[in-house]
N, C-alpha and C. Protein backbone atom coordinates (compact mmCIF):
# COMPACT_ATOMS: atom_id res chain seq x y z
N UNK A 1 8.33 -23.71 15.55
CA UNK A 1 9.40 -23.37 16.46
C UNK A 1 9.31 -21.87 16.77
N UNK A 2 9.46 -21.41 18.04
CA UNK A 2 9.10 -19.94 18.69
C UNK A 2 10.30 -19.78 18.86
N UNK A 3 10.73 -18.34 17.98
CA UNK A 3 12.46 -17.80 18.26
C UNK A 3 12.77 -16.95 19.41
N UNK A 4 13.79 -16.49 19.93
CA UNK A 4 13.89 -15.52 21.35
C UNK A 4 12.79 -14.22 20.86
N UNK A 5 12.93 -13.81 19.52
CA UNK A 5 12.33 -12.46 19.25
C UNK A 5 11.11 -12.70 19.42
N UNK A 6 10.19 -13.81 18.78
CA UNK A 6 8.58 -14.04 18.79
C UNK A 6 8.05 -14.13 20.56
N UNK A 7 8.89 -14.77 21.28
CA UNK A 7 8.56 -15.07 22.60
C UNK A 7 8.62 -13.68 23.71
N UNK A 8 9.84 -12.86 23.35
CA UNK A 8 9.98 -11.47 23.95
C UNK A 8 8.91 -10.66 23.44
N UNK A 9 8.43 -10.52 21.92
CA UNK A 9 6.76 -10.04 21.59
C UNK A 9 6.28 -10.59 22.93
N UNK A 10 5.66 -11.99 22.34
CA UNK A 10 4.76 -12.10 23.53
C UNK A 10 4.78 -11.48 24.77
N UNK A 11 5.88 -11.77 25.46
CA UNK A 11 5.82 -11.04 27.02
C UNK A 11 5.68 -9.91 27.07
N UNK A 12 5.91 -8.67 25.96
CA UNK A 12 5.86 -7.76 25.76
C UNK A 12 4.26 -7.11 25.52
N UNK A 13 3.71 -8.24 24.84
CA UNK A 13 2.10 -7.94 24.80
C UNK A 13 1.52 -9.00 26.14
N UNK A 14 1.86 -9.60 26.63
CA UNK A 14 0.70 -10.02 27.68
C UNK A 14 1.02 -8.84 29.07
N UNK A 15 1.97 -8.59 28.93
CA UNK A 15 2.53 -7.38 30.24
C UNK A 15 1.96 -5.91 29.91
N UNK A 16 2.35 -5.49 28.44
CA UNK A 16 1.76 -4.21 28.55
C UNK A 16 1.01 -3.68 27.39
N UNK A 17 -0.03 -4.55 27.12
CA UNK A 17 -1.05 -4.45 25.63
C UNK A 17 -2.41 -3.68 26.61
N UNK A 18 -2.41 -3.89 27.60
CA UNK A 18 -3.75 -3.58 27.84
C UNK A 18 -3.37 -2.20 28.65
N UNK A 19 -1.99 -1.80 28.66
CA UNK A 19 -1.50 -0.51 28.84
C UNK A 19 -1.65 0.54 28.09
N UNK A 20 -1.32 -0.26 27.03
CA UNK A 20 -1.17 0.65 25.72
C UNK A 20 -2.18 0.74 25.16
N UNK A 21 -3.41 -0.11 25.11
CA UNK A 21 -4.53 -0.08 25.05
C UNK A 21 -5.43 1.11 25.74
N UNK A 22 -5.55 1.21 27.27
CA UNK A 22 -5.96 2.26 28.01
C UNK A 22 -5.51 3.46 27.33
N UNK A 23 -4.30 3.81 27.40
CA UNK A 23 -3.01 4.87 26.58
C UNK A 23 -3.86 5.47 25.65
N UNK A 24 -3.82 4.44 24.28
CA UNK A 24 -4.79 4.81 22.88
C UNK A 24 -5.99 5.94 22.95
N UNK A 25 -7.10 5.03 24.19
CA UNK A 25 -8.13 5.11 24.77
C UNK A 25 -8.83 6.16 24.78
N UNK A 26 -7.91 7.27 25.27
CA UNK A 26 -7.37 8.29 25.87
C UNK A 26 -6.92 9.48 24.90
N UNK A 27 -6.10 9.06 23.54
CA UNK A 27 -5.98 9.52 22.56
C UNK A 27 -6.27 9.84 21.33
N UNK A 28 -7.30 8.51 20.97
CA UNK A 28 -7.80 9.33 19.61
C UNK A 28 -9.21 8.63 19.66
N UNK A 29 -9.52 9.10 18.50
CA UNK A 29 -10.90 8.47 17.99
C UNK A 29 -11.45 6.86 18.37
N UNK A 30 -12.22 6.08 19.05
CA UNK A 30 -12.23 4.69 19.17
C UNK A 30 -11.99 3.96 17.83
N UNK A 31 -12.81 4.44 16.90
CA UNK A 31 -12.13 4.04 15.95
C UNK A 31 -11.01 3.42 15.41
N UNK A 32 -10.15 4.18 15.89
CA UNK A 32 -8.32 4.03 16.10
C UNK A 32 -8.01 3.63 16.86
N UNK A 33 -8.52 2.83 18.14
CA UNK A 33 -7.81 2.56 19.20
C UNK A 33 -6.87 1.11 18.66
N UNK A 34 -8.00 0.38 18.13
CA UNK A 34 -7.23 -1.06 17.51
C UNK A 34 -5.98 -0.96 16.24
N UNK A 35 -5.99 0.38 15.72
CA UNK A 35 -4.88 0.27 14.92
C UNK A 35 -3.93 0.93 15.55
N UNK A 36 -3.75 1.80 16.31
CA UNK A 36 -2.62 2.36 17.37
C UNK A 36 -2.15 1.24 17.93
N UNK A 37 -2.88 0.70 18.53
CA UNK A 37 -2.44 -0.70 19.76
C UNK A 37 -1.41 -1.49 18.62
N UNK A 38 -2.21 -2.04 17.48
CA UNK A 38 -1.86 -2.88 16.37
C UNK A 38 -0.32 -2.74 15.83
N UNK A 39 -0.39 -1.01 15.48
CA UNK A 39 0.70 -0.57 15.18
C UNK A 39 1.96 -0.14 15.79
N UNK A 40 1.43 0.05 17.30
CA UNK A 40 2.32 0.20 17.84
C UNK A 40 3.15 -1.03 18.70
N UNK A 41 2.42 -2.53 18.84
CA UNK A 41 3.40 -3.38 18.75
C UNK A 41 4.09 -4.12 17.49
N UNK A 42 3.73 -3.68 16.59
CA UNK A 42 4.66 -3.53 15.08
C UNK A 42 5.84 -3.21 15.00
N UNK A 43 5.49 -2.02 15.26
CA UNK A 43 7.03 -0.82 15.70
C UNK A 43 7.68 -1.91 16.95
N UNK A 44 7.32 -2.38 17.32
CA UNK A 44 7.74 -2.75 18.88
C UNK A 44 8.97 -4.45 18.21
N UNK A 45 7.82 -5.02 17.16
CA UNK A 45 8.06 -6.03 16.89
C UNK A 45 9.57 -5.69 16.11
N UNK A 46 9.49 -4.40 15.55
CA UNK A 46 10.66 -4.18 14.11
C UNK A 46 11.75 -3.50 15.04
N UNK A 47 11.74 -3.44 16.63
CA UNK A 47 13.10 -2.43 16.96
C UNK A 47 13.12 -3.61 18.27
N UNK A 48 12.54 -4.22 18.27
CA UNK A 48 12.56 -4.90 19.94
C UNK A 48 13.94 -5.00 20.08
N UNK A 49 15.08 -5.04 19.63
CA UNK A 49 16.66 -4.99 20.25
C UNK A 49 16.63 -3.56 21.11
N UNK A 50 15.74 -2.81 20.81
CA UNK A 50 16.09 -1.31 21.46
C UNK A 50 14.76 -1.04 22.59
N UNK A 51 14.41 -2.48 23.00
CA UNK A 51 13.63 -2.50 23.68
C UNK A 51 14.59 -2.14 24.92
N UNK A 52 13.79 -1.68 26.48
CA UNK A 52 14.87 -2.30 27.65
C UNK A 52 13.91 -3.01 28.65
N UNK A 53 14.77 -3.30 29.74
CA UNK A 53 14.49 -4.35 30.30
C UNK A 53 12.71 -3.95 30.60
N UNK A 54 12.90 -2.96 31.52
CA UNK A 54 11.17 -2.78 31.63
C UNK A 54 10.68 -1.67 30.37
N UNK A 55 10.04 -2.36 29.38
CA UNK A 55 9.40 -1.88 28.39
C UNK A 55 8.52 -0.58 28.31
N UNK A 56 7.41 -0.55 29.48
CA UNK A 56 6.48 0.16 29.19
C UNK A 56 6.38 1.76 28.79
N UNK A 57 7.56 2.43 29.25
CA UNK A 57 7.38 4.15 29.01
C UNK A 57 7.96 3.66 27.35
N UNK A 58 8.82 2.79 26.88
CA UNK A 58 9.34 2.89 24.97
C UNK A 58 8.20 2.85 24.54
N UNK A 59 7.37 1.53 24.99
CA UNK A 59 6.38 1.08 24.40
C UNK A 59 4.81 2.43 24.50
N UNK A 60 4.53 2.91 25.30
CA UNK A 60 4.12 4.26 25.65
C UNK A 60 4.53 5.40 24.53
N UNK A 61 5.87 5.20 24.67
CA UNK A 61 6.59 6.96 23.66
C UNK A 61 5.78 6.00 22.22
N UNK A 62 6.25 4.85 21.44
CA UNK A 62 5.71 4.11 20.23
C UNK A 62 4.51 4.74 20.26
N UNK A 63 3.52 3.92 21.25
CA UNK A 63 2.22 4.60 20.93
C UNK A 63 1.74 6.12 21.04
N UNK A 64 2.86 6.89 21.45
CA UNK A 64 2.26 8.33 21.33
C UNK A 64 2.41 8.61 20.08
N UNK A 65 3.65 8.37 19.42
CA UNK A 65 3.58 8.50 18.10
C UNK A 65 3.04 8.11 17.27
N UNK A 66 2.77 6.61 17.37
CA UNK A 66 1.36 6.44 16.37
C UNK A 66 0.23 6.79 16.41
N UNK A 67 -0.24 7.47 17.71
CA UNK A 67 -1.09 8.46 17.67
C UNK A 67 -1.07 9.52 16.84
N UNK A 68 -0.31 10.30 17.23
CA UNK A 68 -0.32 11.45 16.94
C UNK A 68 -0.40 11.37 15.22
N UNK A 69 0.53 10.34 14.86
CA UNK A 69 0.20 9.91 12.96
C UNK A 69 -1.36 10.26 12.99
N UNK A 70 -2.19 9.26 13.82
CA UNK A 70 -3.61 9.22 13.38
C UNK A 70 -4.18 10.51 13.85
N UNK A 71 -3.86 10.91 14.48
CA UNK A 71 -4.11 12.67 14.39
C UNK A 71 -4.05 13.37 13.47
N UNK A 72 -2.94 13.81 12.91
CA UNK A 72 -2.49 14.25 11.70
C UNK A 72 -3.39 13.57 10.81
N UNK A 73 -3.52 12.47 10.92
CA UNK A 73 -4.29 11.90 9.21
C UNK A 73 -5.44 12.40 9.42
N UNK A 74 -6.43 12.24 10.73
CA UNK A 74 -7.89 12.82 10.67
C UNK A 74 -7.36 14.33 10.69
N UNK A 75 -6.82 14.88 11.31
CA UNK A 75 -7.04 16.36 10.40
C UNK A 75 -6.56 17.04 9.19
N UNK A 76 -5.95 15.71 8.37
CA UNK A 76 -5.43 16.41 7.34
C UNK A 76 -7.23 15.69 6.24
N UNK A 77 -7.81 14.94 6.92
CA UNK A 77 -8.98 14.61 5.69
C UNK A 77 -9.98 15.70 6.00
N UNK A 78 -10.10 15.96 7.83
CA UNK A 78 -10.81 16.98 7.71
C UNK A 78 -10.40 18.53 6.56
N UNK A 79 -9.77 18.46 6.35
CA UNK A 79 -9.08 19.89 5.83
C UNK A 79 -9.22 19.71 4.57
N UNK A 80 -8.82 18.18 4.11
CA UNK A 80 -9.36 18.03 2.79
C UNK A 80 -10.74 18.22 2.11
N UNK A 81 -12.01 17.79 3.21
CA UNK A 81 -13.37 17.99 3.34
C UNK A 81 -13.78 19.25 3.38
N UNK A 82 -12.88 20.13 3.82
CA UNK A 82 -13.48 21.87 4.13
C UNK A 82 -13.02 22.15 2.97
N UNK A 83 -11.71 21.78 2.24
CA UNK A 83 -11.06 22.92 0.99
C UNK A 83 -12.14 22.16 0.06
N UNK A 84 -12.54 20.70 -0.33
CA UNK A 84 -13.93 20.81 -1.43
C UNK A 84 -14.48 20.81 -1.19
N UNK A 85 -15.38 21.17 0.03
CA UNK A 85 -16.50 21.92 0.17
C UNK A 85 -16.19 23.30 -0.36
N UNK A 86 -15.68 23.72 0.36
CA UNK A 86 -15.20 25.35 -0.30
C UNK A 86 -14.93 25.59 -1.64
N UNK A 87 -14.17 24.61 -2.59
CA UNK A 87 -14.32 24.77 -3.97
C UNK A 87 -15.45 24.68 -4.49
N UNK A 88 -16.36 23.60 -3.85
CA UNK A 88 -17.78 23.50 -4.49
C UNK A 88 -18.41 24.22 -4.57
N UNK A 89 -18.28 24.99 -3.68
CA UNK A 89 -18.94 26.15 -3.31
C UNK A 89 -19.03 27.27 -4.18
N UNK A 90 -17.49 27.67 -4.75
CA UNK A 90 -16.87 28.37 -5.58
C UNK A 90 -17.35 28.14 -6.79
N UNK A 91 -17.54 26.67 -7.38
CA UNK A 91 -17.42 26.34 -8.40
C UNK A 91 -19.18 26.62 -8.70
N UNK A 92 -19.44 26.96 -9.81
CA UNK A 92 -20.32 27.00 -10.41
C UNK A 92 -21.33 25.43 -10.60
N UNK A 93 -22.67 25.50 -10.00
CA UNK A 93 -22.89 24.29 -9.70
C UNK A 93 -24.60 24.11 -10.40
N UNK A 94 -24.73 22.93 -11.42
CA UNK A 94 -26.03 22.88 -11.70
C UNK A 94 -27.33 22.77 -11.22
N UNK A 95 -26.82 22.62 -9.87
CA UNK A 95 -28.05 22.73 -8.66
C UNK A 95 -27.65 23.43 -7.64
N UNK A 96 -28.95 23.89 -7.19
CA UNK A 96 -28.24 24.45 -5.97
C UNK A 96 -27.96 23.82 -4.49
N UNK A 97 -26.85 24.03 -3.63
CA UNK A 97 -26.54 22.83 -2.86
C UNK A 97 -25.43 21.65 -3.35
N UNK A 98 -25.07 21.28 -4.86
CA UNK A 98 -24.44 20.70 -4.98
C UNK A 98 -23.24 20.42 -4.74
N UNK A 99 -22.60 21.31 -4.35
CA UNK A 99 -21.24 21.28 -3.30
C UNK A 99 -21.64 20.40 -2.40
N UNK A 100 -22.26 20.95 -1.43
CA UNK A 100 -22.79 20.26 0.20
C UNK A 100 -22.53 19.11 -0.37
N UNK A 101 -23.71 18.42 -1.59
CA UNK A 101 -24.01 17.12 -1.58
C UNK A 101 -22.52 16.61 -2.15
N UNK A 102 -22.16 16.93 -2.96
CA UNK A 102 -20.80 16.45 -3.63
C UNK A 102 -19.75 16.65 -1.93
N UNK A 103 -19.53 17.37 -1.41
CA UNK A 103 -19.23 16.74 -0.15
C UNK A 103 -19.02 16.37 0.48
N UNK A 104 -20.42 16.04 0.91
CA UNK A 104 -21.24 14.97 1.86
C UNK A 104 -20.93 13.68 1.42
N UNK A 105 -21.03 13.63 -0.24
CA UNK A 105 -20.90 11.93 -0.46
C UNK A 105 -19.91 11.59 -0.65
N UNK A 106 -18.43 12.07 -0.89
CA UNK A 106 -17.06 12.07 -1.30
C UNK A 106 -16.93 11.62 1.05
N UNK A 107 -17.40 12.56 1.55
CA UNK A 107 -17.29 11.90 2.77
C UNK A 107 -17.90 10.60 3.17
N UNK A 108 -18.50 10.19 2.58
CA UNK A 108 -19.13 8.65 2.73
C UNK A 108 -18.30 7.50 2.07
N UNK A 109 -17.66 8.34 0.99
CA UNK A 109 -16.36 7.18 0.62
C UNK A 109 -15.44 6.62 1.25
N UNK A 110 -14.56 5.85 0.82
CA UNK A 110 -13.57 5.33 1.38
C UNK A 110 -12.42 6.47 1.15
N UNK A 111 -11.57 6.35 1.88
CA UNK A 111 -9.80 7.25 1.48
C UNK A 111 -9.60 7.14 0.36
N UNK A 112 -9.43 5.58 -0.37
CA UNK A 112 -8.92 5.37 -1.08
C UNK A 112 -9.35 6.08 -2.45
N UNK A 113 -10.91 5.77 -2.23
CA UNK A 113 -11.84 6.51 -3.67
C UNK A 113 -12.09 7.83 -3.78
N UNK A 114 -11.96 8.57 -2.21
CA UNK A 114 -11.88 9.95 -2.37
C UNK A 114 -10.80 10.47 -2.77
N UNK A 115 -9.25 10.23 -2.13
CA UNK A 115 -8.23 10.58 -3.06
C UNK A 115 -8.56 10.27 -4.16
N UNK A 116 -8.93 9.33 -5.13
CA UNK A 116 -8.79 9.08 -6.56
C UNK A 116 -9.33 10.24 -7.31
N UNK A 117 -10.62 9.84 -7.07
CA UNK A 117 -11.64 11.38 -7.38
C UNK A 117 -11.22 12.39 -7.32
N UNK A 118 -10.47 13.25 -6.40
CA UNK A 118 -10.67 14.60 -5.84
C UNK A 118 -8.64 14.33 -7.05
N UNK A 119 -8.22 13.62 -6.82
CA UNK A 119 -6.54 13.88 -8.01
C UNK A 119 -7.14 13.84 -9.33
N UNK A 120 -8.54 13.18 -9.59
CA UNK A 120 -8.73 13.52 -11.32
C UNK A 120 -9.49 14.93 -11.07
N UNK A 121 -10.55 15.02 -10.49
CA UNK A 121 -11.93 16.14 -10.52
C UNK A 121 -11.02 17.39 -9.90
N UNK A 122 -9.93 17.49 -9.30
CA UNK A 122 -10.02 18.29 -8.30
C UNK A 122 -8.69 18.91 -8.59
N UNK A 123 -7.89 18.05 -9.16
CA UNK A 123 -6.48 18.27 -9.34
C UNK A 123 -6.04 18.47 -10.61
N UNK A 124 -7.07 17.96 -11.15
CA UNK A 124 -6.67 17.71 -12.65
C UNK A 124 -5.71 16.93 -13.75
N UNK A 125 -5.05 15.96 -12.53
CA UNK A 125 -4.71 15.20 -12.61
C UNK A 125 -5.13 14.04 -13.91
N UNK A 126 -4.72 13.66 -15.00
CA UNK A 126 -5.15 12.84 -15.86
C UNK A 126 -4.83 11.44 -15.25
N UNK A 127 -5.29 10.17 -15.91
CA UNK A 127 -5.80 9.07 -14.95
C UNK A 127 -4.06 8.48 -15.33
N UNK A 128 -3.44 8.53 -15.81
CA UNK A 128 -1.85 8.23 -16.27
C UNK A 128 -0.72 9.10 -14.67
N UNK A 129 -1.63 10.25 -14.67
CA UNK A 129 -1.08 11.01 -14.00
C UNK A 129 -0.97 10.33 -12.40
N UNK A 130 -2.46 9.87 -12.41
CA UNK A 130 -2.77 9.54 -10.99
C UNK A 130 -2.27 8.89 -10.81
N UNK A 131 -1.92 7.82 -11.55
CA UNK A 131 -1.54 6.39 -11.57
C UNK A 131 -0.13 6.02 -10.54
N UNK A 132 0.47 6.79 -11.29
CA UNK A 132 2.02 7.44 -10.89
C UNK A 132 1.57 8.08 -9.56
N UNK A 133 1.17 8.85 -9.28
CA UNK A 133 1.19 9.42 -7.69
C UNK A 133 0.03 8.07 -6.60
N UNK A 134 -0.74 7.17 -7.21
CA UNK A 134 -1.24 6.35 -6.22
C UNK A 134 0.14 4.99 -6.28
N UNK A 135 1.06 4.93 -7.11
CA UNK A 135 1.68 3.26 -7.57
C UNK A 135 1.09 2.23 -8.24
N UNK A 136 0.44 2.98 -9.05
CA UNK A 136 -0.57 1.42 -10.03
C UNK A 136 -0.55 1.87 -11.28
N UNK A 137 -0.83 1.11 -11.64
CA UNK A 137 -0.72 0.83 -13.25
C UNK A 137 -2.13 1.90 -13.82
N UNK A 138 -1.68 2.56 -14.99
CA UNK A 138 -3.02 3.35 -15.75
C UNK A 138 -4.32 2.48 -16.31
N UNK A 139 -3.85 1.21 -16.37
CA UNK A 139 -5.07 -0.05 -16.69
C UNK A 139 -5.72 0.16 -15.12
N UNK A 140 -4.51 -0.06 -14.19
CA UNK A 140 -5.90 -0.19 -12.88
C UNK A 140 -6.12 0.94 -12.62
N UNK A 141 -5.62 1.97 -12.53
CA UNK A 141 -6.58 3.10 -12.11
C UNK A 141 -7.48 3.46 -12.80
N UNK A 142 -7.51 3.24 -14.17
CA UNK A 142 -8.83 3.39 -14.97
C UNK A 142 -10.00 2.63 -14.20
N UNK A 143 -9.48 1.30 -14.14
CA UNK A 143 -10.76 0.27 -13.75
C UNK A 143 -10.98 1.38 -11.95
N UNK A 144 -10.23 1.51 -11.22
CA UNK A 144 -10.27 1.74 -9.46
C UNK A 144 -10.95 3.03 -9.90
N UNK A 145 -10.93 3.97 -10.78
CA UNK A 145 -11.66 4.80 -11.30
C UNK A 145 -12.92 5.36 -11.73
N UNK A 146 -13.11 4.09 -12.49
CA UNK A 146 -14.65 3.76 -12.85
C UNK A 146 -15.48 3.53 -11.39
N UNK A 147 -14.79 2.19 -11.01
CA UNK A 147 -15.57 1.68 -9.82
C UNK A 147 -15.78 2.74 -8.31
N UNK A 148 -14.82 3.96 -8.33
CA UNK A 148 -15.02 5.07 -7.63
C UNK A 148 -16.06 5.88 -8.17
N UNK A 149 -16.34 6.03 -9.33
CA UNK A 149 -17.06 6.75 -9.63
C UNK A 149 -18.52 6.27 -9.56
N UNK A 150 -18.35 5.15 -9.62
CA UNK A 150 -19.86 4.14 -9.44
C UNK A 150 -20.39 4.63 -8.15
N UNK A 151 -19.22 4.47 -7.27
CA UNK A 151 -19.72 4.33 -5.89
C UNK A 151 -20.21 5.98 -5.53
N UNK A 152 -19.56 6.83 -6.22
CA UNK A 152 -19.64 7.92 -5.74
C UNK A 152 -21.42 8.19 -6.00
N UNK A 153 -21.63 8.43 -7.72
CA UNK A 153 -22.97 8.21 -8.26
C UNK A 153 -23.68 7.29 -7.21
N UNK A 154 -23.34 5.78 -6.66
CA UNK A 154 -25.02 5.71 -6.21
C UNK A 154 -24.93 6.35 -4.53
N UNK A 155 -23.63 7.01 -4.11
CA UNK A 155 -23.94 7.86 -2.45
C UNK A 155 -25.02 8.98 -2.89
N UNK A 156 -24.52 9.40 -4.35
CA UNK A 156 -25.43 11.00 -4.44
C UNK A 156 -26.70 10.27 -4.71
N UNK A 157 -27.02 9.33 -5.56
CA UNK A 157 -28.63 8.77 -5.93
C UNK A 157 -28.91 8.60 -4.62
N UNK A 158 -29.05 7.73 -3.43
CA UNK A 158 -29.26 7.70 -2.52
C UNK A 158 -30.15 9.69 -1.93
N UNK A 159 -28.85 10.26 -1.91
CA UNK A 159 -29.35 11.93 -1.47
C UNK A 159 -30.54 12.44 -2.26
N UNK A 160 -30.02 12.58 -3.60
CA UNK A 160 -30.83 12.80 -4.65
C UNK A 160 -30.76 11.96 -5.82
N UNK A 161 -32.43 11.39 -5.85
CA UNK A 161 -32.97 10.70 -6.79
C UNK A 161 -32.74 11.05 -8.78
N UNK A 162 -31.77 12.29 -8.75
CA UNK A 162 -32.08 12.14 -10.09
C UNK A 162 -30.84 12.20 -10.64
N UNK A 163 -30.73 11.79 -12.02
CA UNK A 163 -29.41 11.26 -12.54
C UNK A 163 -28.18 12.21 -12.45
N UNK A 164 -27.07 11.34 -12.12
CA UNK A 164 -25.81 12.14 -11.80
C UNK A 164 -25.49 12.16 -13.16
N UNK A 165 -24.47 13.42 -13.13
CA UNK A 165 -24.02 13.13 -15.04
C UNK A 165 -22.40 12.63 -14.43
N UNK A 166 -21.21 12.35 -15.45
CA UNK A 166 -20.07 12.09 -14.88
C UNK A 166 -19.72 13.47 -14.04
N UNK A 167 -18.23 13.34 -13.25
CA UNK A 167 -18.32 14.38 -12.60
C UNK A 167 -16.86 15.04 -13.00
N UNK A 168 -15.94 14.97 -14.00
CA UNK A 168 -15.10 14.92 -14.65
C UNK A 168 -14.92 14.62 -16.05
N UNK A 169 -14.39 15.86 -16.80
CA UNK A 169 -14.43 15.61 -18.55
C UNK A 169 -13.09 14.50 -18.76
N UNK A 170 -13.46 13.75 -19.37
CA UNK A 170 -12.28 12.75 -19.77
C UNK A 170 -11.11 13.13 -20.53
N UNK A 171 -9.77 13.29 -20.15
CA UNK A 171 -8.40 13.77 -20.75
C UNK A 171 -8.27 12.97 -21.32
N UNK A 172 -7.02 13.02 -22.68
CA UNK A 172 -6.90 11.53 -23.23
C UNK A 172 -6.03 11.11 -22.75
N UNK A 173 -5.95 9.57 -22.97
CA UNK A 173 -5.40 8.56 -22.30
C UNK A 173 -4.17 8.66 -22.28
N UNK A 174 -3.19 8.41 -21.71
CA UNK A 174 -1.53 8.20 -21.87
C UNK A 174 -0.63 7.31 -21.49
């Protein structure tokens, strides 16, 4: 059964999805175009009472703002990428170059595993600590931990062939 709200979506996306689509287009990274569009009939779906009759400039202002979110997020990782590069840099390093590469491969990660990494290695953050600032349990961030660190080790093997040591002294547990 299709309620008044599911059916007003619809008309709302067959009339002006490929608006808001162009819109995106225009605004950020392609990358992002499908989660702007995505997200911004979300928003559309969670206020549609404050829709009006002709939709398209609300639906327009929605997607500027979820733009501009994905703006902010790519330049807040870029910024994150320059300040550890720049610590690496700083930091006393057993090879030379190992900043760059430490990096380079923290940029080949996912969000998820580079935050993890960079709140234990970077922050100093103990894995109890992290736990609490990601919402998970210190059992899973140990395990989301390990398996970040796996991934991280084989981006650098890939660069360079010779053994990574860990990249963080282990705090005790809590």
């Amino acid at each position: 059964m299709t309620s008044a709200a599911e059916v007003r979506l619809e008309q709302l996306w067959q009339e002006h999805a490929l608006a808001v689509l162009r819109y995106a287009r225009r605004r950020v990274d392609p990358a992002d175009v499908d989660d702007v569009v995505t997200e911004t009939f979300t928003v559309a779906w969670r206020r549609q009472t404050d829709a009006p009759e002709f939709a398209l400039p609300w639906l327009l202002a929605i997607a500027r703002r979820v733009a501009a979110n994905h703006l902010r997020a790519r330049d807040r990782r870029a910024a994150l990428l320059s300040r550890a590069a720049d610590v690496a840099e700083r930091e006393p390093s057993p090879q030379p170059g190992a900043g760059e590469a430490v990096a380079g491969a923290l940029a080949q990660l996912r969000d998820d595993d580079r935050e993890l990494l960079t709140l234990i290695a970077w922050d100093g953050l103990s894995p109890a600590e992290a736990a609490e600032v990601l919402g998970c349990s210190p059992a899973a961030l140990r395990v989301r931990l390990h398996r970040a660190r796996q991934r991280l080790r084989a981006v650098l093997a890939e660069t360079d062939p010779t053994p990574v040591p860990d990249a963080a002294p282990q705090r005790g547990r809590r």
